[in-house]
C-alpha atoms as a PDB file:
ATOM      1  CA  UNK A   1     -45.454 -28.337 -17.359  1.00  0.00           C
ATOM      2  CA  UNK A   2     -43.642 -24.819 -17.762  1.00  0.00           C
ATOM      3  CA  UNK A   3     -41.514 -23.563 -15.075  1.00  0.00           C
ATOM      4  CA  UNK A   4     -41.705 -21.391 -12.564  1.00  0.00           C
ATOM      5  CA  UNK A   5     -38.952 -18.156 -13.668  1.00  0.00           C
ATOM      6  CA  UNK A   6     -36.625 -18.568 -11.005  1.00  0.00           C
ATOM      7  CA  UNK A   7     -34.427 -15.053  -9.773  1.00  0.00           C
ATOM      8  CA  UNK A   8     -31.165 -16.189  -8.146  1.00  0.00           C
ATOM      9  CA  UNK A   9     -29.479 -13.020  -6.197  1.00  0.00           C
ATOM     10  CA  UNK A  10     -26.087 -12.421  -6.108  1.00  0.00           C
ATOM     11  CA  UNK A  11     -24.712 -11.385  -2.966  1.00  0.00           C
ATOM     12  CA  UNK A  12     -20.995 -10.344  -2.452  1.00  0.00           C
ATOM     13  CA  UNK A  13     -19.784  -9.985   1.123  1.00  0.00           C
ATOM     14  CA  UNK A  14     -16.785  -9.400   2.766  1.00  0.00           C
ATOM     15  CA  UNK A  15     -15.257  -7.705   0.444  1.00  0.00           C
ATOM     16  CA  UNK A  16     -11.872  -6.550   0.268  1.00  0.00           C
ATOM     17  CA  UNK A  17     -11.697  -3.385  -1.257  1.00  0.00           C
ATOM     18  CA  UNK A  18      -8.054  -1.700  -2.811  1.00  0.00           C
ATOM     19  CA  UNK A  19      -7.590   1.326  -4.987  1.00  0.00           C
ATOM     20  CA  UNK A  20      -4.899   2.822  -6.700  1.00  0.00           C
ATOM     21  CA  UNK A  21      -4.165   6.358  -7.926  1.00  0.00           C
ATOM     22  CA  UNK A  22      -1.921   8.055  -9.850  1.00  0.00           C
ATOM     23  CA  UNK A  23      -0.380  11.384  -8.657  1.00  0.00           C
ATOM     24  CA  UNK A  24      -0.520  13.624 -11.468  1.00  0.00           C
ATOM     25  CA  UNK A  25       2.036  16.042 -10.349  1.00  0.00           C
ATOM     26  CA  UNK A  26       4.572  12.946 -10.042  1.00  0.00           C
ATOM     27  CA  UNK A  27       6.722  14.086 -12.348  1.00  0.00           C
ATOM     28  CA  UNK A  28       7.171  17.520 -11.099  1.00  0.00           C
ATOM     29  CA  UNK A  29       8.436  16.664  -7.754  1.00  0.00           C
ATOM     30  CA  UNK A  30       9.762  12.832  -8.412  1.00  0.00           C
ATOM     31  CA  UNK A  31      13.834  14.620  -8.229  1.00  0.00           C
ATOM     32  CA  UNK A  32      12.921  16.527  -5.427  1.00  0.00           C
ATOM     33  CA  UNK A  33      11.469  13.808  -3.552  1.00  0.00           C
ATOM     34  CA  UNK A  34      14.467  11.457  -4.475  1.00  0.00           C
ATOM     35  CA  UNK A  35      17.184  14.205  -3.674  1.00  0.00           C
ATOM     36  CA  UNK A  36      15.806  14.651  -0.164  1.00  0.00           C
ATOM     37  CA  UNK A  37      15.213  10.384   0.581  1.00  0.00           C
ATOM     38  CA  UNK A  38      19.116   9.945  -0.487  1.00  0.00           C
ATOM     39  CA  UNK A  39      20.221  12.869   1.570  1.00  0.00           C
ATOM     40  CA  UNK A  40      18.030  11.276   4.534  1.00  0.00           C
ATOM     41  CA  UNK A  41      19.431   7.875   3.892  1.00  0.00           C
ATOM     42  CA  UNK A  42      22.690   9.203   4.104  1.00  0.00           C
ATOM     43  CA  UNK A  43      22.585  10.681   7.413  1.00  0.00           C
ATOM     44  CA  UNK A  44      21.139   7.670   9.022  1.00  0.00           C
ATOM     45  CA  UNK A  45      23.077   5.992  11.731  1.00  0.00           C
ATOM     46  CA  UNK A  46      21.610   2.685  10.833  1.00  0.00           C
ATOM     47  CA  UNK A  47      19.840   0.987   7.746  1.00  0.00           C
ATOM     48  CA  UNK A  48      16.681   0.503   9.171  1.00  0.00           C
ATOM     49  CA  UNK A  49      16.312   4.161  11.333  1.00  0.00           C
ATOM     50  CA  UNK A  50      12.725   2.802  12.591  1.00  0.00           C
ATOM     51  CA  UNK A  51      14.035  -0.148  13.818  1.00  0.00           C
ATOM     52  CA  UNK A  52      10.825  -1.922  13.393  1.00  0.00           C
ATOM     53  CA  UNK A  53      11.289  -5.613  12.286  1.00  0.00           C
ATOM     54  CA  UNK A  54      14.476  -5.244  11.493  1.00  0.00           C
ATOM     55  CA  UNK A  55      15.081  -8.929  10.941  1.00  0.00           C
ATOM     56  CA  UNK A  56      12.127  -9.088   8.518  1.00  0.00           C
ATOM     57  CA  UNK A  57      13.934  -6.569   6.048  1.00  0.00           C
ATOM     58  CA  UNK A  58      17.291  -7.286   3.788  1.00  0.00           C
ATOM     59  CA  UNK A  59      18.921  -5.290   1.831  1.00  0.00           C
ATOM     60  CA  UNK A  60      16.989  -2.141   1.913  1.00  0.00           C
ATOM     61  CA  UNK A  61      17.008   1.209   3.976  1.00  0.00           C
ATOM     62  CA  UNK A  62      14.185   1.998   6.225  1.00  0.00           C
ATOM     63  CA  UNK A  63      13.392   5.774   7.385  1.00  0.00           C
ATOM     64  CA  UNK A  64      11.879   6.715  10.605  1.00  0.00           C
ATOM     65  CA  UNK A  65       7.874   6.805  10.523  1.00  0.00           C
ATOM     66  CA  UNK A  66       7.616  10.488  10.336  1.00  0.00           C
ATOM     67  CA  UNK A  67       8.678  11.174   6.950  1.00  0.00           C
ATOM     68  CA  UNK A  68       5.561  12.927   6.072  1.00  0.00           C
ATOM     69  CA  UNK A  69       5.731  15.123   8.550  1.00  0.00           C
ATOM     70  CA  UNK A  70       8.712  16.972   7.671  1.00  0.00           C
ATOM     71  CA  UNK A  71       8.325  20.487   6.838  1.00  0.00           C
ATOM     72  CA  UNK A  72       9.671  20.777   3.027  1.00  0.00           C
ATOM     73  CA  UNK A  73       7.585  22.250   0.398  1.00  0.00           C
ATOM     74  CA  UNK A  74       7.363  18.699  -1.486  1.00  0.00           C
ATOM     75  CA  UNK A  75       6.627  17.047   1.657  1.00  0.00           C
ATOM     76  CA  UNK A  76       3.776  19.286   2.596  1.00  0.00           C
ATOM     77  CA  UNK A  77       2.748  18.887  -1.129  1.00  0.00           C
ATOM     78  CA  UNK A  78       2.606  14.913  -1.249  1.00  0.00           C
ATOM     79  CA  UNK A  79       1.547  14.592   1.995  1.00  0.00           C
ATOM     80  CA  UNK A  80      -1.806  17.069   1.089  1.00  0.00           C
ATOM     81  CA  UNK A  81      -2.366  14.595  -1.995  1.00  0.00           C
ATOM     82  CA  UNK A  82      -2.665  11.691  -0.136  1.00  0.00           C
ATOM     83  CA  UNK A  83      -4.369  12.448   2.617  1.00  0.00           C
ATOM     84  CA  UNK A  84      -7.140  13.736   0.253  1.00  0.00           C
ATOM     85  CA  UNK A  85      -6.695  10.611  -1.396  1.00  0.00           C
ATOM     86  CA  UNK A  86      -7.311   9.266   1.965  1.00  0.00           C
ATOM     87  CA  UNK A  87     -10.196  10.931   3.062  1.00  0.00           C
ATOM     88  CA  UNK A  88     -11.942  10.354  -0.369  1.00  0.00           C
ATOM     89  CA  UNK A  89     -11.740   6.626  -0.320  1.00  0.00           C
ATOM     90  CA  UNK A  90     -13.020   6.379   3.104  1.00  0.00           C
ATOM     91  CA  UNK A  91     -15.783   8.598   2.585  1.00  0.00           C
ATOM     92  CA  UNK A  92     -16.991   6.311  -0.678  1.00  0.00           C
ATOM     93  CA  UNK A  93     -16.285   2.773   1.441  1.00  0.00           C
ATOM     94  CA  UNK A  94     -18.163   4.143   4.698  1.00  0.00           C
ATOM     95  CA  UNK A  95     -21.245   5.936   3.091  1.00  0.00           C
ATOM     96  CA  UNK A  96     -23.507   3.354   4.180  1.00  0.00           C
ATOM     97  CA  UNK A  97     -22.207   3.334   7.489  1.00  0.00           C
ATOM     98  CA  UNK A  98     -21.461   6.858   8.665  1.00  0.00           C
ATOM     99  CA  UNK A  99     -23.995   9.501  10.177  1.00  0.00           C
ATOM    100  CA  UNK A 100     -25.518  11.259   7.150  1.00  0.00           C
ATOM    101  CA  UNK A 101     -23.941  14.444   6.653  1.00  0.00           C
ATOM    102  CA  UNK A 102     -20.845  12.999   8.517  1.00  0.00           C
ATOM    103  CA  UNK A 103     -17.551  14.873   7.174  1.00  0.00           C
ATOM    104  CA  UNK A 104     -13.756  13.073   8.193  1.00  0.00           C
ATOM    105  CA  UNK A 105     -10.778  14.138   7.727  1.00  0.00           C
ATOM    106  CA  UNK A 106      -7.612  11.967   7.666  1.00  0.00           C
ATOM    107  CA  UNK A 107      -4.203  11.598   9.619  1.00  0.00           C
ATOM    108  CA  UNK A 108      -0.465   9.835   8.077  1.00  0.00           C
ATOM    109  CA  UNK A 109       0.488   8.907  11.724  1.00  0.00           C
ATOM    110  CA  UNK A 110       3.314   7.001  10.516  1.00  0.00           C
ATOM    111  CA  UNK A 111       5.053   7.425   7.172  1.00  0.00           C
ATOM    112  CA  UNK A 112       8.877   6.224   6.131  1.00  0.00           C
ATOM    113  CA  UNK A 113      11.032   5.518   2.957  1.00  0.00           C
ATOM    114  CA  UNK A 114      12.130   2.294   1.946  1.00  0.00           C
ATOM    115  CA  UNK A 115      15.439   1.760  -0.698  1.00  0.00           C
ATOM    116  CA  UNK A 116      15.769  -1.559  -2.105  1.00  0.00           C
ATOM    117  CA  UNK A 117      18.775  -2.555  -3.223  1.00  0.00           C
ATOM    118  CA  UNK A 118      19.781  -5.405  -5.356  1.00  0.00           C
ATOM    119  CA  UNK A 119      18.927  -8.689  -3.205  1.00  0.00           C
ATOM    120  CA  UNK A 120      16.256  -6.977  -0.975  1.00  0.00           C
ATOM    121  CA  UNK A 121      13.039  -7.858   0.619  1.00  0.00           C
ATOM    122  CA  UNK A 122      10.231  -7.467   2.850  1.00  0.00           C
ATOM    123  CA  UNK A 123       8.583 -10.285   4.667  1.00  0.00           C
ATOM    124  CA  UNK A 124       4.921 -10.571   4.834  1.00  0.00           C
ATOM    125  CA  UNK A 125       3.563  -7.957   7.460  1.00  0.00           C
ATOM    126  CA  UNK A 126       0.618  -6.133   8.151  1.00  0.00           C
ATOM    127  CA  UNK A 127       0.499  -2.782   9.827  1.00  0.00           C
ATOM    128  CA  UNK A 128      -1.198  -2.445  13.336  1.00  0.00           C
ATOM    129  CA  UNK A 129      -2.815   0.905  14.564  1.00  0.00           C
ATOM    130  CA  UNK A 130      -4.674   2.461  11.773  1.00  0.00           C
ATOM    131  CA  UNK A 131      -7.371   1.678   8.950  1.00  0.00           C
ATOM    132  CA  UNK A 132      -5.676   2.455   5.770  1.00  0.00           C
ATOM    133  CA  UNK A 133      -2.192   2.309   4.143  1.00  0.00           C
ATOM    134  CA  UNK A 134      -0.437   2.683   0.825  1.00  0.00           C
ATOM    135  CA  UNK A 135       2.166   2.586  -0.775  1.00  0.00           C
ATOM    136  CA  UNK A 136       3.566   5.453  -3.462  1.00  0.00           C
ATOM    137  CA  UNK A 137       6.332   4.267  -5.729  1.00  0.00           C
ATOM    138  CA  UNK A 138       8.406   7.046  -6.797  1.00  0.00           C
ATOM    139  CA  UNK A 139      11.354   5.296  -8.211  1.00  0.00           C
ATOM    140  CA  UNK A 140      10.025   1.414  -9.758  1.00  0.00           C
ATOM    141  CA  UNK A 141      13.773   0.797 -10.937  1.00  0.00           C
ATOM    142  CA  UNK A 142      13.625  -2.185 -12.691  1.00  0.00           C
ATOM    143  CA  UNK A 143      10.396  -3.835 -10.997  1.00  0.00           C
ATOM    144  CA  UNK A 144       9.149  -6.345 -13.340  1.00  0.00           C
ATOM    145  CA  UNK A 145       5.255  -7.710 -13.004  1.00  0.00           C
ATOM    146  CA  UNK A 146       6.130 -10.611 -15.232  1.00  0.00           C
ATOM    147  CA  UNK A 147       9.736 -11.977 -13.394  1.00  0.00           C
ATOM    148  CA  UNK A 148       7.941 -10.728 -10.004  1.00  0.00           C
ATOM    149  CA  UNK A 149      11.043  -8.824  -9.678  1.00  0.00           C
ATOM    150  CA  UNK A 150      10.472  -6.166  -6.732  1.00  0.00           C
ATOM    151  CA  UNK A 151       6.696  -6.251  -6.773  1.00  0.00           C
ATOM    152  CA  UNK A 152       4.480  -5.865  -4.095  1.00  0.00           C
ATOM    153  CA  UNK A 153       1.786  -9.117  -3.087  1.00  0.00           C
ATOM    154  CA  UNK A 154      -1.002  -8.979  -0.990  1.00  0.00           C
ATOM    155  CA  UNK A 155      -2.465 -12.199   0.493  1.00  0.00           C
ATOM    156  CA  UNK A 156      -5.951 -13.574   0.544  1.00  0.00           C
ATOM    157  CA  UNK A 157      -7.354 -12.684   4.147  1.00  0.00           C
ATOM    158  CA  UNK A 158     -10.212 -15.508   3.925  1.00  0.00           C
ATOM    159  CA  UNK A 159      -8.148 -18.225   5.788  1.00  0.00           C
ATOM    160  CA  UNK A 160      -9.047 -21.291   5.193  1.00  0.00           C
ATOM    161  CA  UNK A 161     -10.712 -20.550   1.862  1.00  0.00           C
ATOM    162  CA  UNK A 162      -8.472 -22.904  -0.123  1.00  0.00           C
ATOM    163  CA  UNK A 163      -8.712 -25.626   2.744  1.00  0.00           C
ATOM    164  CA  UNK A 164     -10.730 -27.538  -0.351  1.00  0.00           C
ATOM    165  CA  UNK A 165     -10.277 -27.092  -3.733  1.00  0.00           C
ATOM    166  CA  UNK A 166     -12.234 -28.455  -7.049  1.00  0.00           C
ATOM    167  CA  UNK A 167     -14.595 -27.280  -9.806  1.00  0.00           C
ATOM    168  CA  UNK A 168     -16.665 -25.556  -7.776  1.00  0.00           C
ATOM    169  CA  UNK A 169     -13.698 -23.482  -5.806  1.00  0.00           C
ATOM    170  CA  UNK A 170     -12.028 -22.161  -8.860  1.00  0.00           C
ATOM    171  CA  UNK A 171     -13.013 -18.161  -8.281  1.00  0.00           C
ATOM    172  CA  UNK A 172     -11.316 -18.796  -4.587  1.00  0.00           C
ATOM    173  CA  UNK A 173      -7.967 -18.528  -6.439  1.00  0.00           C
ATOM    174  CA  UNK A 174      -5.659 -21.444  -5.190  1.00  0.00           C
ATOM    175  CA  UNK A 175      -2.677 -18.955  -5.535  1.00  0.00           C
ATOM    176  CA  UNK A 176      -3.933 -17.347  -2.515  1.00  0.00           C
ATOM    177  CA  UNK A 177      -2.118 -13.719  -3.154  1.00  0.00           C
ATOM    178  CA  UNK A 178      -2.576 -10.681  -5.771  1.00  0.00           C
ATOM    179  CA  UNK A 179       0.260  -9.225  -7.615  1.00  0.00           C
ATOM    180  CA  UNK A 180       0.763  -5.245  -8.236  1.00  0.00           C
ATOM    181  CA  UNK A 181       3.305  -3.957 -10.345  1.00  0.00           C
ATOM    182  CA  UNK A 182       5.099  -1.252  -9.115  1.00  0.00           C
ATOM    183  CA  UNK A 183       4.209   1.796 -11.372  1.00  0.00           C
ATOM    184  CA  UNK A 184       5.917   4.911 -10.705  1.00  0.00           C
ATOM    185  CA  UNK A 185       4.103   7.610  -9.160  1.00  0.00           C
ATOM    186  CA  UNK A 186       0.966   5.386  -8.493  1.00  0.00           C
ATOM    187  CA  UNK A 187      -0.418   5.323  -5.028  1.00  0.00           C
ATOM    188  CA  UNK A 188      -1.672   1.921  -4.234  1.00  0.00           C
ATOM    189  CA  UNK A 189      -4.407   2.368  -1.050  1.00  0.00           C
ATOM    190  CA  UNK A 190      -5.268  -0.997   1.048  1.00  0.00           C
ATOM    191  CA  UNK A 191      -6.937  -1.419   4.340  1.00  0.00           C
ATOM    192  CA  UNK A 192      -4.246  -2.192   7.098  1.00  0.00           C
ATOM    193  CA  UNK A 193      -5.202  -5.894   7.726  1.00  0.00           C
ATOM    194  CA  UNK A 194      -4.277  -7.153   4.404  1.00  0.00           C
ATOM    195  CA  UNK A 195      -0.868  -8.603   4.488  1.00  0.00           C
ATOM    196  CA  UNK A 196       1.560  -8.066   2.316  1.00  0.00           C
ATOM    197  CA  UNK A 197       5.215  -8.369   1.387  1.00  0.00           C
ATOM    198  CA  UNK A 198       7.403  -6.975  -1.226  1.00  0.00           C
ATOM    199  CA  UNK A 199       9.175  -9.655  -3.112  1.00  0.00           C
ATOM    200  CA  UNK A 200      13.124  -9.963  -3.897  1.00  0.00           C
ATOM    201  CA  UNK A 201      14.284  -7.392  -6.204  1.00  0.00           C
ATOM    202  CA  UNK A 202      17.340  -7.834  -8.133  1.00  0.00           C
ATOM    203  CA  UNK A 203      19.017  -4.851 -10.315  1.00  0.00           C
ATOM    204  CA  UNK A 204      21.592  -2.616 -10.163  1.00  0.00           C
ATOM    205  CA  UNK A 205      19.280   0.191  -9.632  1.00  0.00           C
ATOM    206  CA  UNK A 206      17.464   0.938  -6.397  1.00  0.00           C
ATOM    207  CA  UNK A 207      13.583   0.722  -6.207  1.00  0.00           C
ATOM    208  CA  UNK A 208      12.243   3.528  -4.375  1.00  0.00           C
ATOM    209  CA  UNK A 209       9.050   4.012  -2.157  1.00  0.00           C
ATOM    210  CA  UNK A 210       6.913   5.994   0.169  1.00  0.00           C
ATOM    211  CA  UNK A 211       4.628   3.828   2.852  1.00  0.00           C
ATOM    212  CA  UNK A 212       2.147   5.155   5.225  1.00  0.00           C
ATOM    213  CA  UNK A 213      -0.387   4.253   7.734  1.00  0.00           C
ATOM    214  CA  UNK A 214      -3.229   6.346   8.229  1.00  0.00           C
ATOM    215  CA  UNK A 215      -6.396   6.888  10.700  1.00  0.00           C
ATOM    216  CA  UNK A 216      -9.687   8.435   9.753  1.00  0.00           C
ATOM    217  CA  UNK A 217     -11.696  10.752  12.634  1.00  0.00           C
ATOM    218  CA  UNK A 218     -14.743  12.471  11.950  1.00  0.00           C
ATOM    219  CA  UNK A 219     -14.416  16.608  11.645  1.00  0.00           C
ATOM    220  CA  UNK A 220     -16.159  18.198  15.137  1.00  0.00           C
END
Protein backbone atom coordinates (compact mmCIF):
# COMPACT_ATOMS: atom_id res chain seq x y z
CA UNK A 1 0.00 0.00 0.00
CA UNK A 2 1.79 3.37 -1.11
CA UNK A 3 1.84 6.23 1.16
CA UNK A 4 0.21 9.10 1.59
CA UNK A 5 3.17 12.21 0.67
CA UNK A 6 3.33 13.69 3.90
CA UNK A 7 4.41 17.87 4.08
CA UNK A 8 5.93 18.57 7.52
CA UNK A 9 6.15 22.62 8.07
CA UNK A 10 8.78 24.18 9.66
CA UNK A 11 7.95 26.82 11.94
CA UNK A 12 10.59 29.04 13.75
CA UNK A 13 9.34 31.23 16.58
CA UNK A 14 10.69 33.33 18.99
CA UNK A 15 13.39 34.24 17.40
CA UNK A 16 16.19 36.16 18.52
CA UNK A 17 17.38 38.27 15.97
CA UNK A 18 21.26 40.13 16.04
CA UNK A 19 23.07 41.93 13.29
CA UNK A 20 26.30 43.28 12.84
CA UNK A 21 27.75 45.99 10.59
CA UNK A 22 30.76 47.29 9.66
CA UNK A 23 31.35 51.10 9.55
CA UNK A 24 33.05 51.77 6.46
CA UNK A 25 34.45 55.08 7.32
CA UNK A 26 36.14 53.33 10.51
CA UNK A 27 39.30 53.96 9.56
CA UNK A 28 38.99 57.56 8.85
CA UNK A 29 37.89 58.63 12.18
CA UNK A 30 39.20 55.48 14.46
CA UNK A 31 42.35 58.30 15.86
CA UNK A 32 39.96 60.85 16.23
CA UNK A 33 37.57 58.89 18.09
CA UNK A 34 40.41 57.39 20.33
CA UNK A 35 42.14 60.89 20.90
CA UNK A 36 38.90 62.36 22.24
CA UNK A 37 37.83 58.85 24.63
CA UNK A 38 41.54 59.19 26.27
CA UNK A 39 41.24 62.90 26.70
CA UNK A 40 37.63 62.15 28.30
CA UNK A 41 39.01 59.39 30.40
CA UNK A 42 41.48 61.59 31.62
CA UNK A 43 39.40 64.23 32.98
CA UNK A 44 37.17 61.91 34.82
CA UNK A 45 36.95 62.22 38.53
CA UNK A 46 36.25 58.57 38.86
CA UNK A 47 36.71 55.28 36.75
CA UNK A 48 33.33 54.52 36.23
CA UNK A 49 31.83 58.46 35.55
CA UNK A 50 28.19 56.76 35.14
CA UNK A 51 28.36 55.16 38.19
CA UNK A 52 26.04 52.50 37.09
CA UNK A 53 26.96 49.02 38.53
CA UNK A 54 29.97 49.95 39.55
CA UNK A 55 30.66 46.75 41.43
CA UNK A 56 29.83 44.70 38.31
CA UNK A 57 32.87 46.34 36.35
CA UNK A 58 36.87 45.76 37.06
CA UNK A 59 39.43 47.12 35.61
CA UNK A 60 37.97 49.26 32.98
CA UNK A 61 36.83 53.01 32.61
CA UNK A 62 33.25 53.80 32.15
CA UNK A 63 32.04 57.28 30.52
CA UNK A 64 28.89 59.00 31.34
CA UNK A 65 25.80 57.85 29.06
CA UNK A 66 25.84 60.83 26.88
CA UNK A 67 28.79 60.29 24.87
CA UNK A 68 26.95 60.48 21.69
CA UNK A 69 25.62 63.46 22.27
CA UNK A 70 28.57 65.56 22.35
CA UNK A 71 28.90 68.09 19.76
CA UNK A 72 32.33 67.11 17.83
CA UNK A 73 32.37 66.62 14.20
CA UNK A 74 33.24 62.72 14.68
CA UNK A 75 30.66 62.43 17.21
CA UNK A 76 27.91 63.89 15.12
CA UNK A 77 29.40 61.65 12.31
CA UNK A 78 29.23 58.17 14.22
CA UNK A 79 26.38 58.96 15.95
CA UNK A 80 24.39 59.68 12.25
CA UNK A 81 25.77 56.09 11.20
CA UNK A 82 24.29 54.31 13.77
CA UNK A 83 21.27 55.63 14.27
CA UNK A 84 20.61 54.89 10.53
CA UNK A 85 21.87 51.65 11.31
CA UNK A 86 19.26 51.75 13.90
CA UNK A 87 16.38 52.78 12.19
CA UNK A 88 17.11 50.30 9.28
CA UNK A 89 17.11 47.20 11.36
CA UNK A 90 13.98 48.06 13.05
CA UNK A 91 12.21 48.91 10.05
CA UNK A 92 13.20 45.21 8.43
CA UNK A 93 12.32 43.30 12.06
CA UNK A 94 8.88 45.30 12.47
CA UNK A 95 7.52 45.22 8.81
CA UNK A 96 4.98 42.80 9.64
CA UNK A 97 3.95 44.59 12.54
CA UNK A 98 3.93 48.32 11.89
CA UNK A 99 1.09 50.46 10.13
CA UNK A 100 1.83 50.22 6.40
CA UNK A 101 3.49 53.20 5.27
CA UNK A 102 4.71 53.68 8.93
CA UNK A 103 8.19 55.70 8.86
CA UNK A 104 10.48 55.73 12.53
CA UNK A 105 13.14 57.33 13.28
CA UNK A 106 15.59 56.40 16.09
CA UNK A 107 17.04 57.94 19.42
CA UNK A 108 20.87 56.89 21.35
CA UNK A 109 19.33 57.94 24.75
CA UNK A 110 22.23 56.65 26.48
CA UNK A 111 25.68 56.10 25.00
CA UNK A 112 29.28 55.78 27.01
CA UNK A 113 32.91 54.46 26.45
CA UNK A 114 34.29 51.61 28.06
CA UNK A 115 38.51 51.02 28.39
CA UNK A 116 39.52 47.68 29.37
CA UNK A 117 42.54 47.25 30.78
CA UNK A 118 44.55 44.21 31.40
CA UNK A 119 42.44 42.07 34.06
CA UNK A 120 39.02 43.69 33.19
CA UNK A 121 35.48 42.65 32.96
CA UNK A 122 31.91 43.10 32.70
CA UNK A 123 29.39 40.97 34.47
CA UNK A 124 26.41 39.70 32.74
CA UNK A 125 23.81 42.65 32.38
CA UNK A 126 21.13 43.62 30.29
CA UNK A 127 20.11 47.16 29.58
CA UNK A 128 16.62 48.44 30.80
CA UNK A 129 14.71 51.34 28.99
CA UNK A 130 15.03 50.92 25.33
CA UNK A 131 14.63 48.24 22.42
CA UNK A 132 17.96 48.05 20.83
CA UNK A 133 21.69 48.27 21.73
CA UNK A 134 25.14 47.70 20.30
CA UNK A 135 28.17 47.72 20.70
CA UNK A 136 31.03 49.44 18.20
CA UNK A 137 34.56 48.28 18.82
CA UNK A 138 36.94 50.82 17.80
CA UNK A 139 40.07 49.61 19.38
CA UNK A 140 39.85 45.24 19.65
CA UNK A 141 43.50 45.33 21.23
CA UNK A 142 44.37 41.99 21.55
CA UNK A 143 40.73 40.34 21.77
CA UNK A 144 41.12 36.82 20.85
CA UNK A 145 37.81 34.64 19.67
CA UNK A 146 39.77 31.47 20.18
CA UNK A 147 41.42 32.17 24.06
CA UNK A 148 37.95 34.14 24.67
CA UNK A 149 40.25 36.84 25.58
CA UNK A 150 38.07 40.19 25.84
CA UNK A 151 35.13 38.97 23.80
CA UNK A 152 31.75 39.78 24.17
CA UNK A 153 28.90 36.63 25.06
CA UNK A 154 25.42 36.81 24.86
CA UNK A 155 23.24 34.25 26.72
CA UNK A 156 20.43 32.06 25.57
CA UNK A 157 17.13 33.94 26.72
CA UNK A 158 14.93 30.57 26.50
CA UNK A 159 15.30 29.67 30.26
CA UNK A 160 14.86 26.53 30.97
CA UNK A 161 15.64 25.24 27.48
CA UNK A 162 18.54 23.06 28.62
CA UNK A 163 16.49 21.88 31.79
CA UNK A 164 16.75 18.33 29.65
CA UNK A 165 19.22 17.40 27.43
CA UNK A 166 19.69 14.24 24.89
CA UNK A 167 19.58 13.36 21.18
CA UNK A 168 16.76 15.08 20.50
CA UNK A 169 17.94 18.57 22.33
CA UNK A 170 21.18 18.90 20.54
CA UNK A 171 20.19 22.27 18.30
CA UNK A 172 19.21 23.81 21.99
CA UNK A 173 23.00 24.25 22.45
CA UNK A 174 23.94 22.98 26.04
CA UNK A 175 26.57 25.85 26.14
CA UNK A 176 23.78 28.14 26.61
CA UNK A 177 25.72 31.50 25.29
CA UNK A 178 27.08 32.84 21.73
CA UNK A 179 30.50 34.15 21.30
CA UNK A 180 31.41 37.43 19.09
CA UNK A 181 34.76 38.39 18.41
CA UNK A 182 35.50 41.76 18.79
CA UNK A 183 36.30 43.13 15.24
CA UNK A 184 37.33 46.59 14.98
CA UNK A 185 35.05 49.01 13.61
CA UNK A 186 32.10 46.45 13.51
CA UNK A 187 28.86 47.47 15.07
CA UNK A 188 27.27 44.52 16.69
CA UNK A 189 23.17 45.45 17.07
CA UNK A 190 21.08 43.21 19.74
CA UNK A 191 17.72 43.76 21.22
CA UNK A 192 18.10 45.08 24.90
CA UNK A 193 16.83 41.90 26.72
CA UNK A 194 19.57 39.69 25.69
CA UNK A 195 22.15 39.50 28.35
CA UNK A 196 25.41 39.76 27.95
CA UNK A 197 28.85 40.20 29.48
CA UNK A 198 32.23 40.93 28.22
CA UNK A 199 34.69 38.37 29.33
CA UNK A 200 38.27 38.95 31.12
CA UNK A 201 40.69 40.51 28.89
CA UNK A 202 44.27 40.22 29.51
CA UNK A 203 47.04 42.34 27.43
CA UNK A 204 49.04 45.08 27.76
CA UNK A 205 47.00 47.01 25.40
CA UNK A 206 43.59 48.49 26.16
CA UNK A 207 40.42 47.22 24.29
CA UNK A 208 38.33 50.00 23.31
CA UNK A 209 34.47 50.40 22.79
CA UNK A 210 31.42 52.45 22.13
CA UNK A 211 27.90 51.06 23.79
CA UNK A 212 24.53 52.46 23.32
CA UNK A 213 20.95 52.01 24.06
CA UNK A 214 18.49 53.15 21.76
CA UNK A 215 14.49 53.72 21.39
CA UNK A 216 12.55 53.65 18.17
CA UNK A 217 9.27 56.26 17.78
CA UNK A 218 7.36 56.52 14.78
CA UNK A 219 7.95 60.02 12.61
CA UNK A 220 4.47 62.35 13.14
Amino acid sequence: MNQPDILIEDISVWETQMFTVQNPLHSDIRESLLKLIYQLRDQQQQAIESEVAPTAKHALYESSLDLLQRSEPVIAELREFIEDMLVTVASAVNEPFWPEGAQASAEIVESWFHITENGGYHDTHSHPNCSWCGIYYIDAGESDIHSRNGINRFYDPRHGADQYLDAGTAYLNSTGSWDFSAVEGQVVIFPSYLKHAAMPYFSQKDRVIIAFNSQIHFQA
